[in-house]
N, C-alpha and C. Protein backbone atom coordinates (compact mmCIF):
# COMPACT_ATOMS: atom_id res chain seq x y z
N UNK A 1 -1.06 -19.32 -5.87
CA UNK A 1 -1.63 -20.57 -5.42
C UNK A 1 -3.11 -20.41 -5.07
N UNK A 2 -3.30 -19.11 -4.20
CA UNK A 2 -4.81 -19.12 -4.03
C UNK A 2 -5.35 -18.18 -5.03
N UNK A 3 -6.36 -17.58 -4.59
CA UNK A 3 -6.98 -15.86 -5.82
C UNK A 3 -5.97 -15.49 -6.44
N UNK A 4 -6.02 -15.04 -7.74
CA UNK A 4 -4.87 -13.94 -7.91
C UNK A 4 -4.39 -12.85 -6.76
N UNK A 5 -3.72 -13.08 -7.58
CA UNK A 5 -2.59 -11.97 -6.73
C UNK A 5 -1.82 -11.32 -7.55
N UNK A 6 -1.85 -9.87 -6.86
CA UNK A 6 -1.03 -8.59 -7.73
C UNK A 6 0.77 -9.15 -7.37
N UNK A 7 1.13 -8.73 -8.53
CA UNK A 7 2.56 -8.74 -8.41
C UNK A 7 3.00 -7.52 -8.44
N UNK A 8 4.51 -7.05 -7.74
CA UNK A 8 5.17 -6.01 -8.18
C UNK A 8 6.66 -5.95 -8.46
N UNK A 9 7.08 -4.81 -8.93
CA UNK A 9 8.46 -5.42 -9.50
C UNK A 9 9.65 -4.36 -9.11
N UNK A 10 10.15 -5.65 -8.51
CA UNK A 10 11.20 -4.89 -8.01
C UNK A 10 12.84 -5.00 -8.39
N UNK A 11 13.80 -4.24 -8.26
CA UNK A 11 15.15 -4.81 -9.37
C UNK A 11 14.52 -5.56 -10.22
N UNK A 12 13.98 -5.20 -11.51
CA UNK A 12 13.34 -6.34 -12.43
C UNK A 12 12.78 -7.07 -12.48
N UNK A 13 12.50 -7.52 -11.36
CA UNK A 13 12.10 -9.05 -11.44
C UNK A 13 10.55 -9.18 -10.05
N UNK A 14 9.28 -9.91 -10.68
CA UNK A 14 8.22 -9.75 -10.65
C UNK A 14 7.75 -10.73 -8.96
N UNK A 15 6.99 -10.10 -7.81
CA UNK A 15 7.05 -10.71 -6.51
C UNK A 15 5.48 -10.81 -6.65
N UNK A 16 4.77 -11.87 -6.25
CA UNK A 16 3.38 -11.58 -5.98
C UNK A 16 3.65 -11.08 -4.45
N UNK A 17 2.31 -10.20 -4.39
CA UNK A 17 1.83 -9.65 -3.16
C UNK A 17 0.48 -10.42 -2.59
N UNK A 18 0.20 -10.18 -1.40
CA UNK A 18 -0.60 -10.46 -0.85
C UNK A 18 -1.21 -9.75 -0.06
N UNK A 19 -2.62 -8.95 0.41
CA UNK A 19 -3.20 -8.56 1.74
C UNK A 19 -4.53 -9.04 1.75
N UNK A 20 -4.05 -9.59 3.47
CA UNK A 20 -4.83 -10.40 4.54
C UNK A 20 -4.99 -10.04 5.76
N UNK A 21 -5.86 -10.73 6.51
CA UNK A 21 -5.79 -9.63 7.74
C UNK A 21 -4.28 -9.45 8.66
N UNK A 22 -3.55 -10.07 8.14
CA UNK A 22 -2.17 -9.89 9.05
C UNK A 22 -1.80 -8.67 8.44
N UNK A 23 -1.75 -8.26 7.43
CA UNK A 23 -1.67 -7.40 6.70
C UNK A 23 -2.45 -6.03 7.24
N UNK A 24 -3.66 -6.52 7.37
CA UNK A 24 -4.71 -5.02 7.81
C UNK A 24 -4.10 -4.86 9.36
N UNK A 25 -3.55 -6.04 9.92
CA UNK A 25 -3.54 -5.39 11.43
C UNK A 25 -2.39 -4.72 11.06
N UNK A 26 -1.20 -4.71 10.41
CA UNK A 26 0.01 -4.03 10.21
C UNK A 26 -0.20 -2.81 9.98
N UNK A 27 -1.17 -2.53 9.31
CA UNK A 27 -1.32 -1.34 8.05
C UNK A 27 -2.28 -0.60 9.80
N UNK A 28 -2.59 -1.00 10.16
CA UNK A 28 -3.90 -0.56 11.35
C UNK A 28 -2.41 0.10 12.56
N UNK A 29 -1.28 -0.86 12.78
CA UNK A 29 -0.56 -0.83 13.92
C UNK A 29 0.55 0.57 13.15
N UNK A 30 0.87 0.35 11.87
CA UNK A 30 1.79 1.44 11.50
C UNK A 30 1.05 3.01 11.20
N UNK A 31 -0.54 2.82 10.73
CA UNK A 31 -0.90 4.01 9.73
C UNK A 31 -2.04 4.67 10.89
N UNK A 32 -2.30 4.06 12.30
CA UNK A 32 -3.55 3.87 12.72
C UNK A 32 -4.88 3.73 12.36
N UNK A 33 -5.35 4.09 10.82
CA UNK A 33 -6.56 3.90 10.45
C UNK A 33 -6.34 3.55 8.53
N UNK A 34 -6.71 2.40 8.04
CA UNK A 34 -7.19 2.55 7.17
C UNK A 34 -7.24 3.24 6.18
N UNK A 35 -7.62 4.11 6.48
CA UNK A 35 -8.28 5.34 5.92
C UNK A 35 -6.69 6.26 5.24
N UNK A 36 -6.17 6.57 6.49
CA UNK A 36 -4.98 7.41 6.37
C UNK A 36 -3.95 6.14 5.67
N UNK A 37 -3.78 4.86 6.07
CA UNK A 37 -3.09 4.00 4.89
C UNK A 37 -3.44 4.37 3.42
N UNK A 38 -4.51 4.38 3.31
CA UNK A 38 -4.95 4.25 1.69
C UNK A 38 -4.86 5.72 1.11
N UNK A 39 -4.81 6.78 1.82
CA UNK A 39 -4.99 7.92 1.39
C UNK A 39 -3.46 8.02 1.22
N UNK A 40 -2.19 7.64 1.61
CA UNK A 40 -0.85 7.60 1.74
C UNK A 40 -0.34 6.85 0.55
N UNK A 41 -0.98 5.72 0.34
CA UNK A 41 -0.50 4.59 -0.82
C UNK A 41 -0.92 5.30 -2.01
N UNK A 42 -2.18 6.09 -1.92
CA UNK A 42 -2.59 6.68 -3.12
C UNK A 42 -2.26 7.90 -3.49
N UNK A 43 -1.39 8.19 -2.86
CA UNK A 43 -1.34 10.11 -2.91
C UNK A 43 -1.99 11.33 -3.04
N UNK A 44 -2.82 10.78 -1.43
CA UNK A 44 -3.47 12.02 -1.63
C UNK A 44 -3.75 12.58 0.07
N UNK A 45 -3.86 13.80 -0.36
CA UNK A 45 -3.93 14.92 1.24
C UNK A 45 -5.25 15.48 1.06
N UNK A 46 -5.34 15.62 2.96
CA UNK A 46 -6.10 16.89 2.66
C UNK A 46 -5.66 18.13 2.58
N UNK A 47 -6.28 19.20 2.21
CA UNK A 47 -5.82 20.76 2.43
C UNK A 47 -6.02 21.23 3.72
N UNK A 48 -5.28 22.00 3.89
CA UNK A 48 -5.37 22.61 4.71
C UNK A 48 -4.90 24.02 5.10
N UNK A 49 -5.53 24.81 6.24
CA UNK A 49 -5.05 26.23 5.97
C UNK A 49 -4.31 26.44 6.82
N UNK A 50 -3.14 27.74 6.95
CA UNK A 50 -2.56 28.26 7.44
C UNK A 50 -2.18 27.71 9.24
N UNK A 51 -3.30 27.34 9.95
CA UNK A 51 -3.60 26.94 11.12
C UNK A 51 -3.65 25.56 11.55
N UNK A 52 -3.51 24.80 10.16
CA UNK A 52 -3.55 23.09 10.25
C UNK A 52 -4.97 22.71 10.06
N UNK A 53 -6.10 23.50 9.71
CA UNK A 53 -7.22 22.84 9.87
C UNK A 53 -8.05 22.76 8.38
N UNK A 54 -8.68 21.90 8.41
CA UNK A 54 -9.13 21.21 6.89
C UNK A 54 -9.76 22.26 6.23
N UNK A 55 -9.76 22.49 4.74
CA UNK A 55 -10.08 23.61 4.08
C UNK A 55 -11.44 22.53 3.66
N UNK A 56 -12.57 23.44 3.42
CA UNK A 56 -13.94 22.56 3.13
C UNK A 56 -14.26 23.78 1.45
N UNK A 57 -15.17 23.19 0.95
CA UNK A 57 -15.86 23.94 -0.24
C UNK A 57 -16.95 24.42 -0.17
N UNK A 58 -17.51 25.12 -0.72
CA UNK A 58 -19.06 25.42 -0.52
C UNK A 58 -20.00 24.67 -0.05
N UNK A 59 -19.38 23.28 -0.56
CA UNK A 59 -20.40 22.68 0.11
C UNK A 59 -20.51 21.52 1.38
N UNK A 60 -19.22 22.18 1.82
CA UNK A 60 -19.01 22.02 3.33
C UNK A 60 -18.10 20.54 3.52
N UNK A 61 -17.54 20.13 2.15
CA UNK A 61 -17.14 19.42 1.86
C UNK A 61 -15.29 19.19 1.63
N UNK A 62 -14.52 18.32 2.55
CA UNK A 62 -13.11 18.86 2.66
C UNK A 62 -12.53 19.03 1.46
N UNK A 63 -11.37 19.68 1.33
CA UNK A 63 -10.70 19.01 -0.30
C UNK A 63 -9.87 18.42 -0.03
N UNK A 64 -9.22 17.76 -1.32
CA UNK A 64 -8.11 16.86 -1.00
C UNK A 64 -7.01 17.64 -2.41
N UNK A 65 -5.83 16.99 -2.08
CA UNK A 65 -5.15 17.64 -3.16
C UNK A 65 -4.29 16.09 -3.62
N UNK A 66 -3.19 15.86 -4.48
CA UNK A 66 -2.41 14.97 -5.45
C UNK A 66 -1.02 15.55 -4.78
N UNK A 67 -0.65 13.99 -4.33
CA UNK A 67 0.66 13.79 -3.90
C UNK A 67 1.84 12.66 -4.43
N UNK A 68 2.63 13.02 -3.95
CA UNK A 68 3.32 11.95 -4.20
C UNK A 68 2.68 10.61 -3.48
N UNK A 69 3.06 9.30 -3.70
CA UNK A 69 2.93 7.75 -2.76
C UNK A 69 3.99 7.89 -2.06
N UNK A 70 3.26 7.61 -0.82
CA UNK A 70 4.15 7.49 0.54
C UNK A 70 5.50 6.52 0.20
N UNK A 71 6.81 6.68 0.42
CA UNK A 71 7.45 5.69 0.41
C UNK A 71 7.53 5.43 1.45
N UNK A 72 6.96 5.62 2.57
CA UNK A 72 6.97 5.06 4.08
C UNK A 72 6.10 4.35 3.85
N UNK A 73 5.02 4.61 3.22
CA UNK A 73 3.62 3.35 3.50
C UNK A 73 4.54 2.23 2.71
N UNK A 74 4.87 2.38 1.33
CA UNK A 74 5.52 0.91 0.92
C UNK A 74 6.55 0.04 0.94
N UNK A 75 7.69 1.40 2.30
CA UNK A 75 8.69 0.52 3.14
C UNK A 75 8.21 -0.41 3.91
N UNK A 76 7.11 -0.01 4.75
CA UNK A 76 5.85 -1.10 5.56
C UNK A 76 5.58 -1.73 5.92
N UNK A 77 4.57 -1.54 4.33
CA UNK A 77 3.77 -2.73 4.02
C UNK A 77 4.04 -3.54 3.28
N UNK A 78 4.61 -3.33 1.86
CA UNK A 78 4.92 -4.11 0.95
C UNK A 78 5.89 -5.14 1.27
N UNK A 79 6.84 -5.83 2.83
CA UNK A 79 7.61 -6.66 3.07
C UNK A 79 6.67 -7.96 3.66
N UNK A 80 5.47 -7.15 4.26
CA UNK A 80 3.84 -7.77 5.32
C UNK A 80 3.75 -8.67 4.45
N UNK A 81 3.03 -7.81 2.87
CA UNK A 81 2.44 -8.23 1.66
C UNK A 81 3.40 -9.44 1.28
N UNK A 82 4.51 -9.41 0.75
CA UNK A 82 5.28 -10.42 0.09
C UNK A 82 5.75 -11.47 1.07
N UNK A 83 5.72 -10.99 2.74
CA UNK A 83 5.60 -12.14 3.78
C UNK A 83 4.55 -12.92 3.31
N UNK A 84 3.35 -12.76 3.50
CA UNK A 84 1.92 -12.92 3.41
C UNK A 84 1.71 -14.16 2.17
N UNK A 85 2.42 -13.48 1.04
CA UNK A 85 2.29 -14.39 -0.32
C UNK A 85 2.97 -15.47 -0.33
N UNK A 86 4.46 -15.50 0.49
CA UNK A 86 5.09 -16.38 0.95
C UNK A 86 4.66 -17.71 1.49
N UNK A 87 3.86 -16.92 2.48
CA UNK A 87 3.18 -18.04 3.55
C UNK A 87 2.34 -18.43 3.05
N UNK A 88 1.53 -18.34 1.94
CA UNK A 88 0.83 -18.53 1.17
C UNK A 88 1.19 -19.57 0.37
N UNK A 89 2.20 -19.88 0.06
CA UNK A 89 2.98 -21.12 -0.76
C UNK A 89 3.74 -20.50 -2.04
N UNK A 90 3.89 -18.85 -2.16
CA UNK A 90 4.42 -18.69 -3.28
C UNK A 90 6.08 -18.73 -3.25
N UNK A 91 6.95 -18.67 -4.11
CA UNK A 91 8.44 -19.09 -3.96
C UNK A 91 8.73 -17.74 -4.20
N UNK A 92 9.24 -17.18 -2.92
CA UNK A 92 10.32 -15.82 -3.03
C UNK A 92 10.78 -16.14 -1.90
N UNK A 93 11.89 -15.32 -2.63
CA UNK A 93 12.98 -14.89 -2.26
C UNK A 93 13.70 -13.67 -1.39
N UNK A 94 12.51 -14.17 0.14
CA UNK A 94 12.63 -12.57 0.99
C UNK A 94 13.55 -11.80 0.83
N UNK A 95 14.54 -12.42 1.26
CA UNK A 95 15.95 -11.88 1.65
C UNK A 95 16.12 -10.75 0.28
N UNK A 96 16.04 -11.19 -0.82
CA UNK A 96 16.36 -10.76 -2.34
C UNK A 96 15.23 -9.50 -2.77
N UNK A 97 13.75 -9.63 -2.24
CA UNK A 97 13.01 -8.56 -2.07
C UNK A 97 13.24 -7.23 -1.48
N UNK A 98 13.67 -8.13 0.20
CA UNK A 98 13.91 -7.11 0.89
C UNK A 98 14.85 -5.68 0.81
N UNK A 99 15.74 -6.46 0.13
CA UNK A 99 17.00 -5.73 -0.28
C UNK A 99 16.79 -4.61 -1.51
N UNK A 100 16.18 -5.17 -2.77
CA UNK A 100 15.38 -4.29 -3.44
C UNK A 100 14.90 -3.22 -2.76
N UNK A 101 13.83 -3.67 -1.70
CA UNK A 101 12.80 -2.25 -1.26
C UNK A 101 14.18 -1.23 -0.46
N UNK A 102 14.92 -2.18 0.26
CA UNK A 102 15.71 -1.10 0.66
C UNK A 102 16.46 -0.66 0.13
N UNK A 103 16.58 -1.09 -1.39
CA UNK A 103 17.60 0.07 -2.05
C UNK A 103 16.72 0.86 -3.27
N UNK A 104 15.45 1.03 -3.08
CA UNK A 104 14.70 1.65 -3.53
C UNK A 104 14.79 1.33 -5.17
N UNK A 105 14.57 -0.23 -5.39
CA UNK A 105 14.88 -0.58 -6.78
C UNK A 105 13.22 -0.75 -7.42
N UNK A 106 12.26 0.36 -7.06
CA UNK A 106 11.13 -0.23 -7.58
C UNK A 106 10.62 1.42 -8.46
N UNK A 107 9.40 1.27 -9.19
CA UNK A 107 8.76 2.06 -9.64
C UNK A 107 7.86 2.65 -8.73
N UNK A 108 7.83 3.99 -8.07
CA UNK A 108 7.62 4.37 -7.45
C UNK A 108 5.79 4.27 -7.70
N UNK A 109 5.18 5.08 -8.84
CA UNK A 109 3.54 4.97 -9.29
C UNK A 109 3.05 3.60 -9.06
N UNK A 110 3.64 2.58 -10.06
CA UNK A 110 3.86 1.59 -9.89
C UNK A 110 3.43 0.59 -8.73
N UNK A 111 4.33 0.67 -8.26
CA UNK A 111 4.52 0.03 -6.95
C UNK A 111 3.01 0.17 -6.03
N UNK A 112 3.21 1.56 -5.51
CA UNK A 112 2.18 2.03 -4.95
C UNK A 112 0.67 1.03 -5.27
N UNK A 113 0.16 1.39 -6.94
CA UNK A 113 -0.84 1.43 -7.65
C UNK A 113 -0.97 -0.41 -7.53
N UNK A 114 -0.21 -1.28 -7.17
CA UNK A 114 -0.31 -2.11 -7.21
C UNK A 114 -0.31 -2.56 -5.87
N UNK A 115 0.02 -1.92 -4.86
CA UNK A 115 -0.18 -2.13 -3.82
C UNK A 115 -1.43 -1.87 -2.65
N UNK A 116 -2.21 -1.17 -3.70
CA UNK A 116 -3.17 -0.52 -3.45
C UNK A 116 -4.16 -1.26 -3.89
N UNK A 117 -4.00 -1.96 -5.58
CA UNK A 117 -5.23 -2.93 -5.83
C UNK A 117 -5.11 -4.23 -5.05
N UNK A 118 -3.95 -4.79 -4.77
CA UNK A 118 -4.29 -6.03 -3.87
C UNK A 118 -4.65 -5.26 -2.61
N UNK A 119 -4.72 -4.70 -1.99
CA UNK A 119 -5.08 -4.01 -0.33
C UNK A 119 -6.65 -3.78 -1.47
N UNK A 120 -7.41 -3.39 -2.29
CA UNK A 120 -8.66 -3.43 -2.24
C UNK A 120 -9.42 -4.60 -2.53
N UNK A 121 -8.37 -5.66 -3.11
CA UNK A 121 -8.75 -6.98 -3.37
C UNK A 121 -9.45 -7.54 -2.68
N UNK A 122 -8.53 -6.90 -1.32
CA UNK A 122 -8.64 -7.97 -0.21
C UNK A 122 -9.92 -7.49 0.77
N UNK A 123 -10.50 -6.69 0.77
CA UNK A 123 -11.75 -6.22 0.90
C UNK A 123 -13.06 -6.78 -0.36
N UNK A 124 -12.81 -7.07 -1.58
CA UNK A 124 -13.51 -7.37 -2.11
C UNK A 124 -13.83 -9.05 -1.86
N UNK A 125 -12.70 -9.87 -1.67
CA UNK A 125 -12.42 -11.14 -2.04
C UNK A 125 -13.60 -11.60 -0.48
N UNK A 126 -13.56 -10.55 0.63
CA UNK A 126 -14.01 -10.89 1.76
C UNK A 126 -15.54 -10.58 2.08
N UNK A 127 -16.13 -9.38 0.94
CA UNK A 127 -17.33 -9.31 0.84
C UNK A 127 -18.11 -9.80 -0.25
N UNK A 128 -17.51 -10.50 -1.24
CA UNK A 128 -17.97 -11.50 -2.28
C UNK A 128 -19.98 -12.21 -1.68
């Protein structure tokens, strides 16, 4: 109804998403920063050594390494998101979503990767 909006798909069948700031305060109240949300949705860590503390490179610079996507970040967020699109005027079918995410009927890359471009959308759509 409003901007596009990413969809994702869950048991088959296609949900638009949404993130807004109800959304960022969620992602802020579950992940505490931003930062560590997006680094979770996207799969990625930092390194670290033996002691817990960040491994840096020559040039003093941390590394990061390739992970799996959090399925905690998109147990979450992704119910916020499809609240969000809801309230928005789109026609789903919470109840029928919900149940999906909790029986883990989605594409895991997927999912994530799409949950990730509407969460940057929604930073773009606001600094336009």
């Amino acid at each position: 109804m409003f901007e596009h909006m990413e969809s994702v798909r869950l048991a088959g069948k296609e949900y638009p998403i949404k993130c807004d700031i109800n959304v960022l305060i969620e992602i802020q109240e579950q992940f505490q920063t931003l930062n560590n949300f997006e680094m979770q949705i996207t799969g990625v860590e930092i390194v670290k050594d033996k002691n817990g503390s960040a491994v840096m490179n020559n040039e003093g610079k941390m590394l990061f390494k390739r992970v799996e996507p959090s399925i905690k970040a998109i147990s979450k967020i992704l119910p916020c998101m499809l609240k969000e699109a809801a309230d928005a005027g789109e026609n789903i079918d919470l109840k029928e979503a919900l149940a999906a995410i909790q029986n883990a009927q989605f594409e895991l890359y997927e999912t994530a990767c799409k949950i990730h471009t509407e969460y940057s959308k929604c930073f773009e759509r606001k600094n336009v």
